[in-house]
N, C-alpha and C. Protein backbone atom coordinates (compact mmCIF):
# COMPACT_ATOMS: atom_id res chain seq x y z
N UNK A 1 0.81 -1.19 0.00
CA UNK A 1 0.00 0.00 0.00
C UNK A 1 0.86 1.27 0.00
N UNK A 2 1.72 1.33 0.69
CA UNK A 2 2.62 2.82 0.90
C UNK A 2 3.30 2.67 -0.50
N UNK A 3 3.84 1.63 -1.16
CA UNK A 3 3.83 1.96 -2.66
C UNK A 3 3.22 2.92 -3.39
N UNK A 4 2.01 2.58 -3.05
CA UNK A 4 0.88 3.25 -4.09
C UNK A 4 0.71 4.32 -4.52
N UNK A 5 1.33 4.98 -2.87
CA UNK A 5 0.61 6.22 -2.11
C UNK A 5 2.02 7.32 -2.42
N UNK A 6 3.09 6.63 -3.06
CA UNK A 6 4.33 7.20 -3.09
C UNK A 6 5.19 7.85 -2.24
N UNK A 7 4.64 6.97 -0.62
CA UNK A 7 5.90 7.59 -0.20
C UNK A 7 6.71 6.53 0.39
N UNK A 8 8.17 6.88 0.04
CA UNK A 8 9.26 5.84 -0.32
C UNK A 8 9.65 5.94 1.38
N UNK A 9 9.13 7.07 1.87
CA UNK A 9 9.88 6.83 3.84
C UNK A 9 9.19 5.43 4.17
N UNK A 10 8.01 5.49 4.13
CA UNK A 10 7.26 4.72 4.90
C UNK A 10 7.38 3.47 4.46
N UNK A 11 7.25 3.44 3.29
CA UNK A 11 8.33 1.98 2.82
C UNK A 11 8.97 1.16 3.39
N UNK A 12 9.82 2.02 3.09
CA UNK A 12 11.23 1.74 3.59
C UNK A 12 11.40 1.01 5.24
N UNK A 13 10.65 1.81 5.82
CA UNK A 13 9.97 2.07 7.34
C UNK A 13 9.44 0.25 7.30
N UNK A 14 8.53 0.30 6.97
CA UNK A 14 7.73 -0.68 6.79
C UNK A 14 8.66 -2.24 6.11
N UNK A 15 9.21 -1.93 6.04
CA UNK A 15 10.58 -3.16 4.80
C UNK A 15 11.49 -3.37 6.16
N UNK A 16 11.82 -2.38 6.91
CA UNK A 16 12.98 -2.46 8.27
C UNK A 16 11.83 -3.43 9.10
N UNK A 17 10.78 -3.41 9.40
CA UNK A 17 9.83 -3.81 10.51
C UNK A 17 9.58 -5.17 10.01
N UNK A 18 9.22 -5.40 8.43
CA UNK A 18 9.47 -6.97 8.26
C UNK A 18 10.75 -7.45 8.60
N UNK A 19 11.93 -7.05 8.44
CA UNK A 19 13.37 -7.40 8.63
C UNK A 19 13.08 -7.91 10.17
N UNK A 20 12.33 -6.93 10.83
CA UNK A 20 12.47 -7.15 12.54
C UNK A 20 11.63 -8.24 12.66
N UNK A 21 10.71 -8.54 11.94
CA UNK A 21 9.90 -9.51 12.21
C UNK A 21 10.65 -11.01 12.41
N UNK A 22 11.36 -10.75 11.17
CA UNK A 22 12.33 -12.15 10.39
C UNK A 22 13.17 -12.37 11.83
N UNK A 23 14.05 -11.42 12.10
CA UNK A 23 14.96 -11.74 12.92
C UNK A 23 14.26 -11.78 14.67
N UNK A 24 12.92 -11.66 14.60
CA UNK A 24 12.24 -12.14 15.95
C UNK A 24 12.01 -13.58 15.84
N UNK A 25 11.75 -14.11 14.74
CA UNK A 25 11.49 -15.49 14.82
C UNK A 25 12.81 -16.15 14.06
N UNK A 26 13.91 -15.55 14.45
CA UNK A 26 15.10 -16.52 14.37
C UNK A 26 16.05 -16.09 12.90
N UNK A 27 15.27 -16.01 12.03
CA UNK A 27 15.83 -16.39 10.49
C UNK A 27 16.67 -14.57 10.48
N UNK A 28 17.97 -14.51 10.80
CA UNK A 28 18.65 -13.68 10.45
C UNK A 28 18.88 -13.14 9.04
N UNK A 29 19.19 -14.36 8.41
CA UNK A 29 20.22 -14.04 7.03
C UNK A 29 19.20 -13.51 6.17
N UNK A 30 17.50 -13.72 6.36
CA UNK A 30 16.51 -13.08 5.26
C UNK A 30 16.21 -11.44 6.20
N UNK A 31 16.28 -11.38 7.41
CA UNK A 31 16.69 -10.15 8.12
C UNK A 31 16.94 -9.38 7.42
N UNK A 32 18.44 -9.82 7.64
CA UNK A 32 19.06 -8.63 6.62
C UNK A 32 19.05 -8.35 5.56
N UNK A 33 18.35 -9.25 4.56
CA UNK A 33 18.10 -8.85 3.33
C UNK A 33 16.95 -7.63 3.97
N UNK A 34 16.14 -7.33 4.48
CA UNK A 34 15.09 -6.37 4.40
C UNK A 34 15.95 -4.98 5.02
N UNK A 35 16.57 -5.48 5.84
CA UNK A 35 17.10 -4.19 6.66
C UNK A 35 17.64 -3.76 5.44
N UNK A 36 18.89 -4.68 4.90
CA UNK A 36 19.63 -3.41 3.29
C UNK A 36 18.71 -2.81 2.68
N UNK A 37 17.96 -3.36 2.63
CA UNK A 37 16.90 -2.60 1.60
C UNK A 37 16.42 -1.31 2.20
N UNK A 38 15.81 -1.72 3.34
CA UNK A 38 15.64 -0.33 4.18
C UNK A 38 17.08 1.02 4.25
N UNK A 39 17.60 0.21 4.19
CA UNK A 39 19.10 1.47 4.51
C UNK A 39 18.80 2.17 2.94
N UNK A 40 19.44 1.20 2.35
CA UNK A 40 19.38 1.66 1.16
C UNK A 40 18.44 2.66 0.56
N UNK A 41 17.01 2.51 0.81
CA UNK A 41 16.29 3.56 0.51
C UNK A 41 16.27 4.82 0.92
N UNK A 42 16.60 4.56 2.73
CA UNK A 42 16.74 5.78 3.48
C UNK A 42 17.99 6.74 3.05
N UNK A 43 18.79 6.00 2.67
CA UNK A 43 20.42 6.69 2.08
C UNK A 43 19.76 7.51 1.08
N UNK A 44 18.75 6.64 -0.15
CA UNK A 44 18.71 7.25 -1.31
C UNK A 44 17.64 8.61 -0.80
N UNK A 45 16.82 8.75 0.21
CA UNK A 45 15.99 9.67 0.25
C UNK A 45 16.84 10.96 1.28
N UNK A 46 17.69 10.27 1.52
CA UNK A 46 18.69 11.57 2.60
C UNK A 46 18.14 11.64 4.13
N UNK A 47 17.48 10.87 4.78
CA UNK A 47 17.00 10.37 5.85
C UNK A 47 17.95 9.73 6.47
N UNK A 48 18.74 10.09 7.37
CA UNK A 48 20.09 9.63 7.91
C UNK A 48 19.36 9.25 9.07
N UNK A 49 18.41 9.69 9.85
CA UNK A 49 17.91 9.33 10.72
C UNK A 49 17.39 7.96 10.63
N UNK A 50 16.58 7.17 9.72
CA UNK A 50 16.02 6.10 9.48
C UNK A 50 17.27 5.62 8.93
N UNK A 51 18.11 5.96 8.17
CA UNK A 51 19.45 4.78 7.92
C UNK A 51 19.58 4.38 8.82
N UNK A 52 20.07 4.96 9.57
CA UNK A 52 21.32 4.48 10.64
C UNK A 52 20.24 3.71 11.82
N UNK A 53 19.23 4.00 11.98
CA UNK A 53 17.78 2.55 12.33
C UNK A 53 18.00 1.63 11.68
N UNK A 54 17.84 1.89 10.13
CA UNK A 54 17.66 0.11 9.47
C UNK A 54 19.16 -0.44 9.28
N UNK A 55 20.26 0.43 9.76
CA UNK A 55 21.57 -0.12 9.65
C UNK A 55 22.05 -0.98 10.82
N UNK A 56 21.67 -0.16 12.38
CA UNK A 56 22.02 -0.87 13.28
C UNK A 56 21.01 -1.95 13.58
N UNK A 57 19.59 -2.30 12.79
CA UNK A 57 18.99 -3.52 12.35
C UNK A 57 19.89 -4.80 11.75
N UNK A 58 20.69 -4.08 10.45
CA UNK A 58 21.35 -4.58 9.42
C UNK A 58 22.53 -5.06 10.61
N UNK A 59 23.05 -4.83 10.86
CA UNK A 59 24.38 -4.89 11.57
C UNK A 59 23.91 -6.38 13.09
N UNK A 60 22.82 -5.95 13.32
CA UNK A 60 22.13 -6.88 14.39
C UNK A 60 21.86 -8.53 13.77
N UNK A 61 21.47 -8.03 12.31
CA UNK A 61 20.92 -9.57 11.56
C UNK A 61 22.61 -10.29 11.27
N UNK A 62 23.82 -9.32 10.61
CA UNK A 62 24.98 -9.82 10.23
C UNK A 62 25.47 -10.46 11.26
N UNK A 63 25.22 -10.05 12.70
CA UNK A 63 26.45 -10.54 13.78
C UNK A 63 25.58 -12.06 14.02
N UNK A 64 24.63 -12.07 14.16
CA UNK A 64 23.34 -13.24 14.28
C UNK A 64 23.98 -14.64 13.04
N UNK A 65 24.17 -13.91 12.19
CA UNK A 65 24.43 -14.84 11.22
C UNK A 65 26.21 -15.01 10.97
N UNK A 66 26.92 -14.48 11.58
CA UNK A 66 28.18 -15.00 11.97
C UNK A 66 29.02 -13.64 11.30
N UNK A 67 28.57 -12.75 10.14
CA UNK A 67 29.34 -12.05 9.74
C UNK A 67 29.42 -10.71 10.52
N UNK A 68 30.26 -11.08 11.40
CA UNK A 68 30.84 -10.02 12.39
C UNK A 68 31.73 -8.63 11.53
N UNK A 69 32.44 -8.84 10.72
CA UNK A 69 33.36 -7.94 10.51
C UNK A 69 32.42 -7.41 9.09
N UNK A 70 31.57 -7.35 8.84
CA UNK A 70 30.48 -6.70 7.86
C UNK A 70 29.59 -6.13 8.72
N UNK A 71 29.18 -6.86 9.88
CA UNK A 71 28.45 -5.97 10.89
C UNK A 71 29.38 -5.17 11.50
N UNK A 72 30.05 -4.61 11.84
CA UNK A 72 31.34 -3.88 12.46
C UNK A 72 31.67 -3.04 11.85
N UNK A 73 31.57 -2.68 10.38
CA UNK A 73 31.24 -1.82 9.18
C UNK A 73 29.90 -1.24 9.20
N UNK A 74 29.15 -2.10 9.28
CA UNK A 74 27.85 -1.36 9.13
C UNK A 74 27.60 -0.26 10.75
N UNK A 75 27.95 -1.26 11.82
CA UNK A 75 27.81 0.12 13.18
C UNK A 75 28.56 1.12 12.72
N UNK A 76 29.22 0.90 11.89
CA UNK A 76 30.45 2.30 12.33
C UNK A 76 29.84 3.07 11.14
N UNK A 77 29.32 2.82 10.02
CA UNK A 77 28.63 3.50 9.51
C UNK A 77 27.01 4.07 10.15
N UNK A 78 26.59 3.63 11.19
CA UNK A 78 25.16 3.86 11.33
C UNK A 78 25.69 5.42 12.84
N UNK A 79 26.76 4.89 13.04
CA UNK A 79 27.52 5.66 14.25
C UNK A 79 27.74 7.39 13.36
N UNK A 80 28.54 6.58 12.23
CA UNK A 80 28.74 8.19 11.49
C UNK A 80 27.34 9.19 11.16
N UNK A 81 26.43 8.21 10.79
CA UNK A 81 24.72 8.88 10.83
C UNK A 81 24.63 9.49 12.09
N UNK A 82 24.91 8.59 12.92
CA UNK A 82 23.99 9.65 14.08
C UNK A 82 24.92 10.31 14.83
N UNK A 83 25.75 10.93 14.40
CA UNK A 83 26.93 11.90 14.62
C UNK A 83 26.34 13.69 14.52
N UNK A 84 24.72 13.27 13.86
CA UNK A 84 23.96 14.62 13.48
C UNK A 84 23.14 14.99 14.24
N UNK A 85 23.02 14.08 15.09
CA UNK A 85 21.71 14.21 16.03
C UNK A 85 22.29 14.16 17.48
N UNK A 86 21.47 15.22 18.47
CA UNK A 86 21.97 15.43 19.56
C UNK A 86 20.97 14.59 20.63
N UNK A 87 19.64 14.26 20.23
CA UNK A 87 18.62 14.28 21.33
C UNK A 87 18.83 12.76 22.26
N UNK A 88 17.71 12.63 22.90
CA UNK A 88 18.44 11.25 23.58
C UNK A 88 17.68 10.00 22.95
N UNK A 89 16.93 10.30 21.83
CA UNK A 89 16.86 8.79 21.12
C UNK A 89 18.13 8.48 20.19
N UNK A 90 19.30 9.13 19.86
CA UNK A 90 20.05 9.27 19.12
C UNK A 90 21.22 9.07 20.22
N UNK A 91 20.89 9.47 21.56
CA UNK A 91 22.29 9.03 22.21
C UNK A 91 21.90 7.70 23.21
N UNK A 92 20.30 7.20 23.17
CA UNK A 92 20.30 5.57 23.11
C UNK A 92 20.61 4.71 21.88
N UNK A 93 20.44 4.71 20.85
CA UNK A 93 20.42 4.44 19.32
C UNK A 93 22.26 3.98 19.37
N UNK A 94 23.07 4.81 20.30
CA UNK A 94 24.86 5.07 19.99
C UNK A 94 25.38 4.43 20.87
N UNK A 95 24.37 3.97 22.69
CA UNK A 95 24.94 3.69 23.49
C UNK A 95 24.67 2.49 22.77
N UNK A 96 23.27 1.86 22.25
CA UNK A 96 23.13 0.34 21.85
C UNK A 96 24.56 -0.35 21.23
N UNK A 97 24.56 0.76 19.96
CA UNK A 97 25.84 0.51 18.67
C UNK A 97 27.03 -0.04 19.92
N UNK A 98 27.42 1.11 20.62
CA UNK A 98 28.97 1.09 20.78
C UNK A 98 28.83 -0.14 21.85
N UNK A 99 27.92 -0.28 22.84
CA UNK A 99 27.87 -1.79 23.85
C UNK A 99 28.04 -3.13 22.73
N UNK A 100 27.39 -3.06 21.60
CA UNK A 100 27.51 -4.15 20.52
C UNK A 100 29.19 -3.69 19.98
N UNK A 101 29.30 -3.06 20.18
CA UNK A 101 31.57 -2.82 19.54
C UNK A 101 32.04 -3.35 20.62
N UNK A 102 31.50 -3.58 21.89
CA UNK A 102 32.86 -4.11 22.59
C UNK A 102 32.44 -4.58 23.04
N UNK A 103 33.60 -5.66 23.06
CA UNK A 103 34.08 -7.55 22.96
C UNK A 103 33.78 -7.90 24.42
């Protein structure tokens, strides 16, 4: 439906929340297929705020499925996103990231 309606946020939005679905009932590796997709759109619409959501998604499904050092790329990219934002969903969003960076 948000197809229809042309707007590509909510999409996108909506594509991250199936990803979450996937990786609530276990299946990581199709996860992250939804989360890229989500990033990806949010990148293409300039929404750094929703990237760096469907990234530290993306980064959550990679470590799940063993690829640690692709997820470790992706935090540090979702980290550089929210480098723009001061408020405190943005400095829970950083404490999550950086507790998932160390070992």
């Amino acid at each position: 439906m948000q197809r229809r309606i042309g707007d590509r946020s909510r999409e996108a939005t909506a594509i991250d929340g199936v990803g979450e679905a996937y990786q609530d009932l276990g299946r990581s590796a199709e996860a992250a297929d939804f989360h890229r997709q989500a990033a990806a759109v949010h990148r293409r619409l300039g929404d750094s705020w929703q990237a760096a959501v469907a990234l530290h998604n993306l980064a959550t499904a990679l470590a799940a499925t063993g690829r640690e050092a692709e997820a470790l790329s992706v935090r540090q990219e979702a980290l550089t996103l929210l480098s723009r934002f001061e408020d405190d969903r943005a400095a829970d969003l950083r404490e999550q990231i950086e507790r998932a960076l160390t070992p």
